[in-house]
Protein backbone atom coordinates (compact mmCIF):
# COMPACT_ATOMS: atom_id res chain seq x y z
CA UNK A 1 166.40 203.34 112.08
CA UNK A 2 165.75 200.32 110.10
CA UNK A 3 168.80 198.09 109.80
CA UNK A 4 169.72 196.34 106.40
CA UNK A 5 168.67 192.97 106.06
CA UNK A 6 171.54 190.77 103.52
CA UNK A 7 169.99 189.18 101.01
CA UNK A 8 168.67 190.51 97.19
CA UNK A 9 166.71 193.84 98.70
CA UNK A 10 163.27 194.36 97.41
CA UNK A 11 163.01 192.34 94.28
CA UNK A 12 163.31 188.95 96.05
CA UNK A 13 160.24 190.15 98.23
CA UNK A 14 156.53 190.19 97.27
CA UNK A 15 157.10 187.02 94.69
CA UNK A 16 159.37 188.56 92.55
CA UNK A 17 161.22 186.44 90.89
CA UNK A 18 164.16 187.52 88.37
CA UNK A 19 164.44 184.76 85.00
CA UNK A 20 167.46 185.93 83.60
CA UNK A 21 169.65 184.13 86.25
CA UNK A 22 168.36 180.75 84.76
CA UNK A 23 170.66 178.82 81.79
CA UNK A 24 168.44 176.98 80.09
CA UNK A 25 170.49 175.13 77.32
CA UNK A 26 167.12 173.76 75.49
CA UNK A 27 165.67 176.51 75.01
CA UNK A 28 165.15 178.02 71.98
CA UNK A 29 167.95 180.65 71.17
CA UNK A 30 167.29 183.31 69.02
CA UNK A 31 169.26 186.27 67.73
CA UNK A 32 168.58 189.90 67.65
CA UNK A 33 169.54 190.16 63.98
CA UNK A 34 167.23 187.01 63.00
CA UNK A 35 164.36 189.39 65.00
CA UNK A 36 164.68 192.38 63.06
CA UNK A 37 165.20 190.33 59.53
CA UNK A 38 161.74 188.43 60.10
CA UNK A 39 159.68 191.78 61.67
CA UNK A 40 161.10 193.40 58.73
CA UNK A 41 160.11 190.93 56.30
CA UNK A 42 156.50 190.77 58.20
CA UNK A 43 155.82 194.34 58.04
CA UNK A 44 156.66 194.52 54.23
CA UNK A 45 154.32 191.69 53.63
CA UNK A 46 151.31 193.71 55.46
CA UNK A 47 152.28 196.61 53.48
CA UNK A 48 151.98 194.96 50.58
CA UNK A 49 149.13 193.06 50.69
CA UNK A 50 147.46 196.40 52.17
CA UNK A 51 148.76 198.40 49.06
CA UNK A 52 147.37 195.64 46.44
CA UNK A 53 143.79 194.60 47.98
C-alpha cells in the first residue's frame, strides 16, 4: 500500500495553488451587500433602457 505523505494532499500538487490563505490589506475590500445593491441597480438599468428603445 501507498503510505501517506504529510503535507497539504493533492491540492498543493500539480501547481495548485490556494489564494485565500493570503491577507492582503491593500486590496480592495468589497462587501457582499454593496455586490448585490450595484448588480441590482445594473440589471434595472438594462431593463429599462431595453423597455424604452
Amino acid at each position: 500500500m501507498a503510505s501517506k505523505k504529510s503535507g497539504r494532499g493533492l491540492s498543493s500538487s500539480a501547481g495548485l495553488v490556494t489564494y485565500y490563505d493570503a491577507d492582503n490589506r491593500t486590496a480592495v475590500h468589497i462587501g457582499p451587500k454593496t455586490v448585490l445593491i450595484v448588480v441590482a441597480v445594473v440589471g434595472v438599468a438594462v431593463y429599462l433602457l431595453n423597455f424604452f428603445f
